[in-house]
N, C-alpha and C. Protein backbone atom coordinates (compact mmCIF):
# COMPACT_ATOMS: atom_id res chain seq x y z
N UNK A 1 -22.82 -2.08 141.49
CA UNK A 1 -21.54 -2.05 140.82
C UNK A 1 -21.73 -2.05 139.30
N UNK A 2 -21.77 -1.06 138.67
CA UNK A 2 -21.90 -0.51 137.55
C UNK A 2 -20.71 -1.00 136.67
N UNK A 3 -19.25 -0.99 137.21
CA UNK A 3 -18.74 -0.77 136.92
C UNK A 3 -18.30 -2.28 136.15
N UNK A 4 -18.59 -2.90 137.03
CA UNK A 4 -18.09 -4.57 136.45
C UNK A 4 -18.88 -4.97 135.57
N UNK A 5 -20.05 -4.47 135.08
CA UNK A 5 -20.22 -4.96 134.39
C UNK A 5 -19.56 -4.68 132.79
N UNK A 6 -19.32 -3.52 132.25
CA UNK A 6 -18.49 -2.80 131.42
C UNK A 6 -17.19 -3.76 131.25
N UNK A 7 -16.73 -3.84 132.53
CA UNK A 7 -15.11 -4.82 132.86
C UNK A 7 -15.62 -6.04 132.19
N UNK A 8 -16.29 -6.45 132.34
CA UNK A 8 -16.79 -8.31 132.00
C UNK A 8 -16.94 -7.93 130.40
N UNK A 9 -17.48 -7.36 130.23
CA UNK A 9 -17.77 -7.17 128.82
C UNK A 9 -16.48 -7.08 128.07
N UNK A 10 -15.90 -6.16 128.50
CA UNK A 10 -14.57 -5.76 128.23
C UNK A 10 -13.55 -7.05 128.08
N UNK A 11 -13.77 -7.75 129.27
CA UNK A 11 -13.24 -9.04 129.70
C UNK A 11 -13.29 -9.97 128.13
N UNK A 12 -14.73 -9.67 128.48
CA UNK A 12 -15.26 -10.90 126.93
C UNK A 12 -14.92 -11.09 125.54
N UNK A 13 -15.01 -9.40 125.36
CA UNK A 13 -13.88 -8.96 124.39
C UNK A 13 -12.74 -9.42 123.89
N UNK A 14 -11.98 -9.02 124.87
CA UNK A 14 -10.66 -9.46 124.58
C UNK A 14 -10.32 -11.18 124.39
N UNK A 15 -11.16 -11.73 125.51
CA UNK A 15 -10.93 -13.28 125.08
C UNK A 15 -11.87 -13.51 124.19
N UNK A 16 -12.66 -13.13 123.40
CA UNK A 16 -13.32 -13.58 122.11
C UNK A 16 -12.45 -13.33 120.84
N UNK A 17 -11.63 -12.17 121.24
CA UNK A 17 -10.77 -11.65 120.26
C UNK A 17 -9.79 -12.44 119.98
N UNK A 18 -9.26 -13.30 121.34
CA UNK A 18 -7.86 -14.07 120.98
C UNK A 18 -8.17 -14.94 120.50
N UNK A 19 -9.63 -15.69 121.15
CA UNK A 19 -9.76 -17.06 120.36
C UNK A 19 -10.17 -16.63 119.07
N UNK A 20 -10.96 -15.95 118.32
CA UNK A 20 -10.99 -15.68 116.65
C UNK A 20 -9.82 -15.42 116.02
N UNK A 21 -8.76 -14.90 116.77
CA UNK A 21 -7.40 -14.80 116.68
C UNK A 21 -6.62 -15.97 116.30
N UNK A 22 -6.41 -17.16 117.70
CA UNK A 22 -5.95 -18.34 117.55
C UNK A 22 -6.75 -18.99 116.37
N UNK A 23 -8.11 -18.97 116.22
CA UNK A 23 -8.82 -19.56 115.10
C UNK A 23 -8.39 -19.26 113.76
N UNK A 24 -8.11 -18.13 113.61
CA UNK A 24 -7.55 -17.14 112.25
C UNK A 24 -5.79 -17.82 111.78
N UNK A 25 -5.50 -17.95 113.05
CA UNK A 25 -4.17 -18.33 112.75
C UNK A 25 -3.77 -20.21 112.43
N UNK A 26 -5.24 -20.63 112.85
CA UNK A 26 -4.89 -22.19 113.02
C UNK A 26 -5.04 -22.37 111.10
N UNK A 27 -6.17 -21.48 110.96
CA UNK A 27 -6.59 -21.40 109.50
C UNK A 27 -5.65 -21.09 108.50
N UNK A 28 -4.87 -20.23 108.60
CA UNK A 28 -3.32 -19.68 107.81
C UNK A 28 -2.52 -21.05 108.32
N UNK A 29 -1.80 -21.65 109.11
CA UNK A 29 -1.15 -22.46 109.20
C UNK A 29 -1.84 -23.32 108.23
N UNK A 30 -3.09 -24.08 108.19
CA UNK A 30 -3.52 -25.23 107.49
C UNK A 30 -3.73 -25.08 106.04
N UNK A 31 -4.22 -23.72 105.88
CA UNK A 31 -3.59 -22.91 104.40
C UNK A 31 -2.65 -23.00 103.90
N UNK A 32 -1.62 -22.44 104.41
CA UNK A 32 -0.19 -22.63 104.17
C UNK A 32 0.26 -24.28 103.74
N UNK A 33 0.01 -24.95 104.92
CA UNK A 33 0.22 -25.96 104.53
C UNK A 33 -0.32 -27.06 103.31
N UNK A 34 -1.48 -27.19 103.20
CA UNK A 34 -2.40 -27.54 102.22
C UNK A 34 -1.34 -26.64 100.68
N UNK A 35 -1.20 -25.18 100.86
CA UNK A 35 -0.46 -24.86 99.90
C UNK A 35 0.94 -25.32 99.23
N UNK A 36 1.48 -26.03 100.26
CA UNK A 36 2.90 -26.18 100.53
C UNK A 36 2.91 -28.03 99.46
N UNK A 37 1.54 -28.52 100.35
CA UNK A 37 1.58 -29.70 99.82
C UNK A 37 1.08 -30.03 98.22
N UNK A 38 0.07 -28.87 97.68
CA UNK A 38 -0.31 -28.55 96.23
C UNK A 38 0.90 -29.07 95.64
N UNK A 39 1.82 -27.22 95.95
CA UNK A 39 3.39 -27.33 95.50
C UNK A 39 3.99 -28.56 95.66
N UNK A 40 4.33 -29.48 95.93
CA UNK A 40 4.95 -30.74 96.41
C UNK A 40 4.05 -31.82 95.63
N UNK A 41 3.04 -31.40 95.31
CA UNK A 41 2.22 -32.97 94.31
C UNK A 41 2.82 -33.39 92.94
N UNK A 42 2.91 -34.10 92.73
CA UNK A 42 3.57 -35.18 91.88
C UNK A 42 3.01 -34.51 90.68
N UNK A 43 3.22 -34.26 89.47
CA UNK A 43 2.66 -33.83 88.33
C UNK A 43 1.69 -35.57 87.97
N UNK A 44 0.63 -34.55 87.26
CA UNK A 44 -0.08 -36.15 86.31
C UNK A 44 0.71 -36.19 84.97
N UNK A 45 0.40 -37.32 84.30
CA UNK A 45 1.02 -37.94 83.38
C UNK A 45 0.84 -36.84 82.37
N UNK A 46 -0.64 -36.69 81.90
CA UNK A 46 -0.51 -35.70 80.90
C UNK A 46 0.62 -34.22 80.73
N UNK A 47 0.90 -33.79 82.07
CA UNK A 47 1.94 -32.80 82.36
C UNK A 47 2.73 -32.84 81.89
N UNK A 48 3.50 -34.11 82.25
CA UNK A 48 4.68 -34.99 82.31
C UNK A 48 4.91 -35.37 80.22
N UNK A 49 4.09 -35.70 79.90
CA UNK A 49 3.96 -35.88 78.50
C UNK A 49 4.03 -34.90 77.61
N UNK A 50 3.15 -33.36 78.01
CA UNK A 50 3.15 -32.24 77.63
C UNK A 50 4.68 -31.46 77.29
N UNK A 51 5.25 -31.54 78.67
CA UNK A 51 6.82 -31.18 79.13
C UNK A 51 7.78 -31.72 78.10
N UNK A 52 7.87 -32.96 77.98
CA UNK A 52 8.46 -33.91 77.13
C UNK A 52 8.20 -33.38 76.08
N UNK A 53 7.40 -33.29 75.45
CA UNK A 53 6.45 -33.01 74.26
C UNK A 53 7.51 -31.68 73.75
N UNK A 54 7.05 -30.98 74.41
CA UNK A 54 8.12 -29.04 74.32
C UNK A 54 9.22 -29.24 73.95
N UNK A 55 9.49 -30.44 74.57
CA UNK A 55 11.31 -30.59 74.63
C UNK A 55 11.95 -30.84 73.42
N UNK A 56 11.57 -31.56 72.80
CA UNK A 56 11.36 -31.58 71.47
C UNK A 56 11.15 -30.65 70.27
N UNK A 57 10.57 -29.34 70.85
CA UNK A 57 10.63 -28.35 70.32
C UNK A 57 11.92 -27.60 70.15
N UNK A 58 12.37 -27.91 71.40
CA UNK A 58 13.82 -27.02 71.37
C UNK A 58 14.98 -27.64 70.35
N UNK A 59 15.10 -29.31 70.85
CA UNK A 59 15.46 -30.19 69.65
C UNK A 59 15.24 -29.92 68.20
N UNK A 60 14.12 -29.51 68.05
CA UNK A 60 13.95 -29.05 66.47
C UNK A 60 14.47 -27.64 66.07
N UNK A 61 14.41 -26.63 67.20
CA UNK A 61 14.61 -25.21 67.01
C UNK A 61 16.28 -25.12 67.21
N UNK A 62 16.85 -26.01 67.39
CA UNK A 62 18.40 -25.93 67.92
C UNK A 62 18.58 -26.88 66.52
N UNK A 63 18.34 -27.76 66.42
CA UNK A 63 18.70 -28.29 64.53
C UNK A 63 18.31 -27.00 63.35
N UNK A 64 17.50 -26.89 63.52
CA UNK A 64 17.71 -25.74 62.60
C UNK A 64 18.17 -24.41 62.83
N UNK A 65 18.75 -23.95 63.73
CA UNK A 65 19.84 -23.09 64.08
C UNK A 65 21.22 -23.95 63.41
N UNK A 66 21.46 -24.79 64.06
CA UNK A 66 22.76 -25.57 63.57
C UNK A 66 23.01 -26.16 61.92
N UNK A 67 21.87 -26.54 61.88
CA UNK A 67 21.80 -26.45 60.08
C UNK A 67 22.04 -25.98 59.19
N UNK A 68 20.98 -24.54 59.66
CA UNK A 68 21.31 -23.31 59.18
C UNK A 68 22.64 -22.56 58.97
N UNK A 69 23.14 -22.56 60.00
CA UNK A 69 24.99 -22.35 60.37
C UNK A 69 25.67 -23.30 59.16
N UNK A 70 25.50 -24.46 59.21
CA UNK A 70 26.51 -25.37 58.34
C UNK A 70 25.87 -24.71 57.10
N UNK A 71 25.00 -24.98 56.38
CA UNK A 71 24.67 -24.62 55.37
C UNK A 71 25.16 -23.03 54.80
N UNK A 72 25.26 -22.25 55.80
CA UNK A 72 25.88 -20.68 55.14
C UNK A 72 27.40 -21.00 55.55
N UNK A 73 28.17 -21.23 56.20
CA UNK A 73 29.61 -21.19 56.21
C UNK A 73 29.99 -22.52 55.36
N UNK A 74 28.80 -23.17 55.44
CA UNK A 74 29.72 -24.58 54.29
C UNK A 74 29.44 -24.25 52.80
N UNK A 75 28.05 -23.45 52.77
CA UNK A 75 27.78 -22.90 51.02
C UNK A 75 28.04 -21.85 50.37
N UNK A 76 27.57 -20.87 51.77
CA UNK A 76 26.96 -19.27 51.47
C UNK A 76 28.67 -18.87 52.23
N UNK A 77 29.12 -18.71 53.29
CA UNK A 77 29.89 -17.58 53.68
C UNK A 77 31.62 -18.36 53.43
N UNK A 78 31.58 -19.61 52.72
CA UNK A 78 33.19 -19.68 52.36
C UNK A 78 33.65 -19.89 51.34
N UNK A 79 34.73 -19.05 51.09
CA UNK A 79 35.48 -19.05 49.76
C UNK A 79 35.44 -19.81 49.31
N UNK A 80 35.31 -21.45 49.46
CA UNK A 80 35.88 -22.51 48.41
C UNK A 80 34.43 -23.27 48.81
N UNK A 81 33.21 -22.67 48.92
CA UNK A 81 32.18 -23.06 48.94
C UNK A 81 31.70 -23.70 47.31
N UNK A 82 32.38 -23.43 46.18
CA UNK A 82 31.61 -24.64 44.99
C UNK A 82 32.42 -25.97 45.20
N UNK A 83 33.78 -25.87 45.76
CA UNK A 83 34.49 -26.91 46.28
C UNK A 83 34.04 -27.68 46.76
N UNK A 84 32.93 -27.30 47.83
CA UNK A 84 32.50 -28.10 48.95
C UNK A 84 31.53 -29.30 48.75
N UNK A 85 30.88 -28.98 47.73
CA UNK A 85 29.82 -30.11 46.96
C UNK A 85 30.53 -31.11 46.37
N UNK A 86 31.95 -30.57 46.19
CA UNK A 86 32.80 -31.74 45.16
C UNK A 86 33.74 -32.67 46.26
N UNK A 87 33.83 -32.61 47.29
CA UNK A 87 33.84 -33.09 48.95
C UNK A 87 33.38 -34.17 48.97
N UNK A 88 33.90 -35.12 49.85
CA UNK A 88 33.24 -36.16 51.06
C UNK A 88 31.56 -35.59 51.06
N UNK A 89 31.42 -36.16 50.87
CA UNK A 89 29.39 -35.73 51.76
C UNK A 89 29.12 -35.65 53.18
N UNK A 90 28.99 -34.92 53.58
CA UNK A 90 28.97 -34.27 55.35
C UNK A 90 28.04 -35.93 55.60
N UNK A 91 28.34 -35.98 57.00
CA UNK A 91 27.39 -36.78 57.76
C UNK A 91 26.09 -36.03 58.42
N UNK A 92 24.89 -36.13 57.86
CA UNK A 92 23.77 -35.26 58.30
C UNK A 92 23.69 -35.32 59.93
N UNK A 93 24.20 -36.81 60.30
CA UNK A 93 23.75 -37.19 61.72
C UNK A 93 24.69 -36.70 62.66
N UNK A 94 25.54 -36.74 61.93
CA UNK A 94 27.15 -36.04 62.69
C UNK A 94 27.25 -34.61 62.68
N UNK A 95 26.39 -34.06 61.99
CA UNK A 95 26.61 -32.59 62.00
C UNK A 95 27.25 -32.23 63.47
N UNK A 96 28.18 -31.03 63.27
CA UNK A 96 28.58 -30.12 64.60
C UNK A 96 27.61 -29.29 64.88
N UNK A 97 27.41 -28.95 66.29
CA UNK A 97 26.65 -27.98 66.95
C UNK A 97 27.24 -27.12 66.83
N UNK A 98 28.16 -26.73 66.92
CA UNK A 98 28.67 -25.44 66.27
C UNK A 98 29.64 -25.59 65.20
N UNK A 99 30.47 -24.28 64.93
CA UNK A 99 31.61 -24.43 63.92
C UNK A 99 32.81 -24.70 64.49
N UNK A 100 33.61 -25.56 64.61
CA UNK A 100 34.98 -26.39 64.96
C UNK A 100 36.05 -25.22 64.57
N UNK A 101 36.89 -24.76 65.63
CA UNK A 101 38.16 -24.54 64.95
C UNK A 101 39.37 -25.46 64.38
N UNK A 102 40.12 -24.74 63.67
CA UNK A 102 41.01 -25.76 63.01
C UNK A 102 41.85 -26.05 64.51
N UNK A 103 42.03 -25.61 65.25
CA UNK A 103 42.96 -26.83 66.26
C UNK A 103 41.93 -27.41 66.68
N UNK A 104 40.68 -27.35 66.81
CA UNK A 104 39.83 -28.33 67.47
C UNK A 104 39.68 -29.10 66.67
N UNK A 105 39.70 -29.15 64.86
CA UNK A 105 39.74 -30.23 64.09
C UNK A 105 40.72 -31.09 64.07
N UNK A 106 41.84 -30.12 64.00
CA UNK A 106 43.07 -31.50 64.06
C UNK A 106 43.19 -31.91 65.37
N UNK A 107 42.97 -31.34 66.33
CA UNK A 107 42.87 -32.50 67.54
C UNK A 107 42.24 -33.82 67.21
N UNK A 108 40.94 -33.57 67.12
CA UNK A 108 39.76 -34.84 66.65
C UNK A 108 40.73 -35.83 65.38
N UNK A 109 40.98 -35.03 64.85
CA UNK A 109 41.75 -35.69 63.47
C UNK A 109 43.15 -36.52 64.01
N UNK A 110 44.03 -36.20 64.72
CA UNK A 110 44.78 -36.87 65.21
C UNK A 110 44.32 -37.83 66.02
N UNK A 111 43.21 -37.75 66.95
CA UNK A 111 42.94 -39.11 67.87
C UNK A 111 41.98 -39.74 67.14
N UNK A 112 41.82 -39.45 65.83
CA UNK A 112 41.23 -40.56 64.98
C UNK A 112 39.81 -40.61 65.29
N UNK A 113 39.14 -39.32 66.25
CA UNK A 113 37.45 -39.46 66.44
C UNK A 113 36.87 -39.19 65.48
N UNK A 114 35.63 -39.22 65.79
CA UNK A 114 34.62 -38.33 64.45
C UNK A 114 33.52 -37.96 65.70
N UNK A 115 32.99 -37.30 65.05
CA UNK A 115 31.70 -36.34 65.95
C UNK A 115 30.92 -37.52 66.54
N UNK A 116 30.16 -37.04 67.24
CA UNK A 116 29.30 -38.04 67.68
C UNK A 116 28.04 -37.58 66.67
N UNK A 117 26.91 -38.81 67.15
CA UNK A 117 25.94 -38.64 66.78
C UNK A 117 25.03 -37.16 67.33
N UNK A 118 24.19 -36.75 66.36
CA UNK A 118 24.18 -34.96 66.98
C UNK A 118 22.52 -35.52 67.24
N UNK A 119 21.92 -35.63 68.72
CA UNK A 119 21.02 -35.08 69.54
C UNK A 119 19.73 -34.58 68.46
N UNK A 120 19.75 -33.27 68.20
CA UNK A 120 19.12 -32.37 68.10
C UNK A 120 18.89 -32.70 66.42
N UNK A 121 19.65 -33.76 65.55
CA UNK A 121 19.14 -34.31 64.09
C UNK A 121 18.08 -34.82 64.31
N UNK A 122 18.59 -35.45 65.30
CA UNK A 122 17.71 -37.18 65.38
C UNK A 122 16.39 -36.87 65.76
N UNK A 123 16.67 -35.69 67.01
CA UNK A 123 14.88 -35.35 67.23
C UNK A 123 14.14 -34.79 65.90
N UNK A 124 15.29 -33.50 65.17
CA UNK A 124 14.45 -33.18 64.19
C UNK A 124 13.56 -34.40 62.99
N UNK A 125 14.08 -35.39 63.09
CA UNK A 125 13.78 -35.82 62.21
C UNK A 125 12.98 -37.45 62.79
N UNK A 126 13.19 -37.53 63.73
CA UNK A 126 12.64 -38.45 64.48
C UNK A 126 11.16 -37.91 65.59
N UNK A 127 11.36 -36.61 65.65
CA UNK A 127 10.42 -36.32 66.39
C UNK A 127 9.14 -36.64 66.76
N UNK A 128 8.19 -37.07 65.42
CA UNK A 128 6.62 -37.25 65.43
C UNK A 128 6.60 -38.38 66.53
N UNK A 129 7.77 -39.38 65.47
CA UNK A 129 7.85 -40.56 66.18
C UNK A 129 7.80 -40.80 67.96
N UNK A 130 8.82 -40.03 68.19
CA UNK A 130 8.99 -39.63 69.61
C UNK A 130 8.38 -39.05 70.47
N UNK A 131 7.43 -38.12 69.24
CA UNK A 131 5.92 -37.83 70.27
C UNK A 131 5.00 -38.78 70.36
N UNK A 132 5.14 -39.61 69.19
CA UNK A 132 3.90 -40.61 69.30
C UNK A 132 3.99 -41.30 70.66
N UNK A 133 5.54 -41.97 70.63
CA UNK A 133 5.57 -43.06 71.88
C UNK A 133 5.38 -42.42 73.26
N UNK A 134 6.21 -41.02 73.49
CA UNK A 134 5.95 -40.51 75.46
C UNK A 134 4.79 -40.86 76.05
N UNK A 135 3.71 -40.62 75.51
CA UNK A 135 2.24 -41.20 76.15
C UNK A 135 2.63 -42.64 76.38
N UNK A 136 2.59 -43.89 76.14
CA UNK A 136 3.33 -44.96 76.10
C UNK A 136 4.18 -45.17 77.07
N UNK A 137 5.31 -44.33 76.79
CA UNK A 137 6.22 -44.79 77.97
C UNK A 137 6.27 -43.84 78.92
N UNK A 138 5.30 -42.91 79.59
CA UNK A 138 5.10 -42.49 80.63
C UNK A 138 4.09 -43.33 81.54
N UNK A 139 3.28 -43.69 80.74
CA UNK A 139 2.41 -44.41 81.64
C UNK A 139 2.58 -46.00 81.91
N UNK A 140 3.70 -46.28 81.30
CA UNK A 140 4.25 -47.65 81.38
C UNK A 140 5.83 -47.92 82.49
N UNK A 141 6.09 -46.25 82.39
CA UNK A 141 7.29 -46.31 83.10
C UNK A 141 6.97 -45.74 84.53
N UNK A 142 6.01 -44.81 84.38
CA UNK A 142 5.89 -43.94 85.71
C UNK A 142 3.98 -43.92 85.71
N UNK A 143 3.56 -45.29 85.91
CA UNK A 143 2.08 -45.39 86.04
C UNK A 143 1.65 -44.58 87.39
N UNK A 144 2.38 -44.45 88.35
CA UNK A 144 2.13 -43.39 89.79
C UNK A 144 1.83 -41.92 89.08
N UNK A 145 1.98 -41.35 87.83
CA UNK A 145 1.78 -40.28 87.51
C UNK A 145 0.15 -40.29 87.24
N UNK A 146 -0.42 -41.45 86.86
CA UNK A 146 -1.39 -41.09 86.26
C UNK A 146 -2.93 -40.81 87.63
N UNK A 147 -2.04 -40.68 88.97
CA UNK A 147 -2.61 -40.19 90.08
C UNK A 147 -2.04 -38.74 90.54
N UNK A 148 -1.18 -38.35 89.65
CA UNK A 148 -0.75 -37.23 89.83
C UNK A 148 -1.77 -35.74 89.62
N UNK A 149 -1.18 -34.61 89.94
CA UNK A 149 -2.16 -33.14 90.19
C UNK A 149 -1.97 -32.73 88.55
N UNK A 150 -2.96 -32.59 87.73
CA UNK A 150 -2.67 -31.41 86.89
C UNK A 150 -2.64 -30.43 87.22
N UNK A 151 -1.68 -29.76 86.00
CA UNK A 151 -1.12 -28.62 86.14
C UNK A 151 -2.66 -27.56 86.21
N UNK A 152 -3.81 -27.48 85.16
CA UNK A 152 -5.11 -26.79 85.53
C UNK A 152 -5.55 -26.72 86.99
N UNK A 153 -5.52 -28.57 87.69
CA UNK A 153 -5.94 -28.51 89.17
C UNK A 153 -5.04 -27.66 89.62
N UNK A 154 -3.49 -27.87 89.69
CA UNK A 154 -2.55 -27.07 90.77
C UNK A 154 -2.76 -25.86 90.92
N UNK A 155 -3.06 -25.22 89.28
CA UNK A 155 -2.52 -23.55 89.40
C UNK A 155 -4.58 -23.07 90.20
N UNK A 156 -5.49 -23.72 89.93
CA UNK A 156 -6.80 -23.48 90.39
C UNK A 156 -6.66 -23.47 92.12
N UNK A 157 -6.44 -24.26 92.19
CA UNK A 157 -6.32 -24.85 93.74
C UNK A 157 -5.51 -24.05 94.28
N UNK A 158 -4.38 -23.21 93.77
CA UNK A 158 -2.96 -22.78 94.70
C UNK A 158 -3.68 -21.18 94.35
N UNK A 159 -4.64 -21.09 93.67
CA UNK A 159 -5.37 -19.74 93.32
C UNK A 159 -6.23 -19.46 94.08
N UNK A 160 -7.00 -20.02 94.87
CA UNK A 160 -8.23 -20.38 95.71
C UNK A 160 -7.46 -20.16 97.25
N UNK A 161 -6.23 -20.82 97.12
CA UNK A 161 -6.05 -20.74 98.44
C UNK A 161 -5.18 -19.74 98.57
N UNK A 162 -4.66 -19.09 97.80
CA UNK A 162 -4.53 -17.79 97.99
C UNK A 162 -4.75 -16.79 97.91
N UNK A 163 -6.35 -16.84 97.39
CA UNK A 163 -7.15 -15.72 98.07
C UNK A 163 -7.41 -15.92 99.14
N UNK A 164 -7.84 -17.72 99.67
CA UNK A 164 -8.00 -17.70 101.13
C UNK A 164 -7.01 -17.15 101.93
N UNK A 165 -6.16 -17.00 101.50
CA UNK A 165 -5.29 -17.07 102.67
C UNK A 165 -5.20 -15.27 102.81
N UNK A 166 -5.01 -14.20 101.40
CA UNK A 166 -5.26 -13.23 101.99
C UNK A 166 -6.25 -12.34 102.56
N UNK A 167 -7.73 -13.10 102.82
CA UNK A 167 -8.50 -13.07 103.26
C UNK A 167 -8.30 -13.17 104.90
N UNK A 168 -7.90 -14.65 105.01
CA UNK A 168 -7.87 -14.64 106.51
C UNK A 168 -6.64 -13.69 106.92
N UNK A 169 -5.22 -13.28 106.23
CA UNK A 169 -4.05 -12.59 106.95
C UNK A 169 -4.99 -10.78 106.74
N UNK A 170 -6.21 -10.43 106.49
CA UNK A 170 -6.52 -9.13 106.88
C UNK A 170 -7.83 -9.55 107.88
N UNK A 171 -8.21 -10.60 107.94
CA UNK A 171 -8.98 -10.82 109.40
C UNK A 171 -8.11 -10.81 110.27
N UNK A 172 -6.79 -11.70 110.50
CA UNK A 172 -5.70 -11.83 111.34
C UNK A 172 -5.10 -9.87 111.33
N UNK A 173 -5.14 -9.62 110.98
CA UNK A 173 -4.54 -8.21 111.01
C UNK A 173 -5.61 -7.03 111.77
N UNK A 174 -7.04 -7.28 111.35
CA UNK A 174 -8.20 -6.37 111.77
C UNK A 174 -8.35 -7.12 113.27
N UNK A 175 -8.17 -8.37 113.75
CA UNK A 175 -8.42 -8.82 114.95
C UNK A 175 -7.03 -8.22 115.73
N UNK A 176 -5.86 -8.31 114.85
CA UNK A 176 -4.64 -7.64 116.14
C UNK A 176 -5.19 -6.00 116.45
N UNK A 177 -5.76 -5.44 115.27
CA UNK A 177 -5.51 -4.03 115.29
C UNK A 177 -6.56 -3.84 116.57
N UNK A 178 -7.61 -4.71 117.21
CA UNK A 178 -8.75 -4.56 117.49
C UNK A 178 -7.68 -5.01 119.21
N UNK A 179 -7.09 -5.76 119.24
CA UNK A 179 -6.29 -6.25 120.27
C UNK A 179 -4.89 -4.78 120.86
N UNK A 180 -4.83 -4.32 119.55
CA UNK A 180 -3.71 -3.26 120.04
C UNK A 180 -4.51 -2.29 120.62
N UNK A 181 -5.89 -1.75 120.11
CA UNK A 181 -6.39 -0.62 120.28
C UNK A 181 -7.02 -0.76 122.21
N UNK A 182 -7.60 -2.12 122.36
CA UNK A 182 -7.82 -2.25 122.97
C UNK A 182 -6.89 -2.73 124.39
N UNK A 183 -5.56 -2.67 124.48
CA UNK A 183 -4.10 -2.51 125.28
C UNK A 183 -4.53 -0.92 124.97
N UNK A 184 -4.29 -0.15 124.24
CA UNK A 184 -4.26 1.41 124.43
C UNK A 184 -5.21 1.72 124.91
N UNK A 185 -6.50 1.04 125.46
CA UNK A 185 -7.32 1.73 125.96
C UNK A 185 -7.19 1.63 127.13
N UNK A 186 -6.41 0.78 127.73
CA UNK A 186 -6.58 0.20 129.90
C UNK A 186 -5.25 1.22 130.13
N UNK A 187 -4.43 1.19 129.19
CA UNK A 187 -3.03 1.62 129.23
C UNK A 187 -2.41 2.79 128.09
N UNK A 188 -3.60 4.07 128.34
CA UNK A 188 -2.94 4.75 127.16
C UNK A 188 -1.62 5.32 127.69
């Protein structure tokens, strides 16, 4: 019987194929997942400090947008701009984020408010300060960070495993194609 033996082989085939198959696929699931959990790790402190850090940038880049603004419509773009020096003295800290219309002034003016304190002064001008301390009070407030993933580890690690992973999804793909061809062969 010639013939069985070809069949067995054949046989062997195919179940060697599924299990490198199931193997291929246990590997993408634990990939995936391992990936899933990268994504999901807690940033480390330095991250966390870095982030903060930026933020502050915008704080400074949004004060001097707004500055800028008061200074040309309060000096440069209004008519009674030599007037304006001979004025009340603006509150630097109170500055508006933007320019107020007159019903939005006399609103404020009738309920007797005044601006709030403006955000984006205080960083400009408080900033160093405020960078000095985040190191400080990140690791004093949120000491669990300083077990956290850097951002270098995350993006390395989530890089690695996704080459692994499209590595194994064209083994997983060359083992089906090897599984289809071989259904077309008992059953063309």
């Amino acid at each position: 019987m010639e013939v069985s033996k070809p069949i067995a082989e054949f046989a062997d085939f195919i179940r060697d194929t599924r299990a490198k198959l199931a193997d291929v696929n246990a590997k993408i699931e634990a990939a995936e997942q391992e990936r899933q959990a990268i994504l999901k790790a807690k940033p480390h402190s330095e991250d966390i400090v870095a982030f903060l850090r930026r933020s502050l940038d915008g704080g400074v880049a949004d004060f001097n947008r707004q500055f800028a603004s008061f200074l040309s419509a309060t000096f440069v773009s209004s008519d009674d701009a030599a007037e304006a020096v001979k004025k009340q003295p603006a509150s630097l800290l109170r500055l508006e984020p933007r320019q107020l219309s007159t019903e939005e002034l006399r609103t404020r003016t009738m309920k007797g408010g005044i601006a709030d304190l403006n955000a984006a002064v205080l960083t400009y001008f408080l900033r160093d300060k405020i960078a000095e301390e985040i190191p400080a009070l990140v690791n004093r407030l949120c000491p669990d960070a300083q077990r956290g993933m850097k951002s270098a580890d995350r993006a390395s690690a989530l890089s690695r495993l996704d080459e692994l992973l499209e590595s194994l999804r064209s083994e997983h793909a060359a083992l089906q194609a090897d599984l289809t061809a071989a259904r077309g062969a008992i059953f063309p």
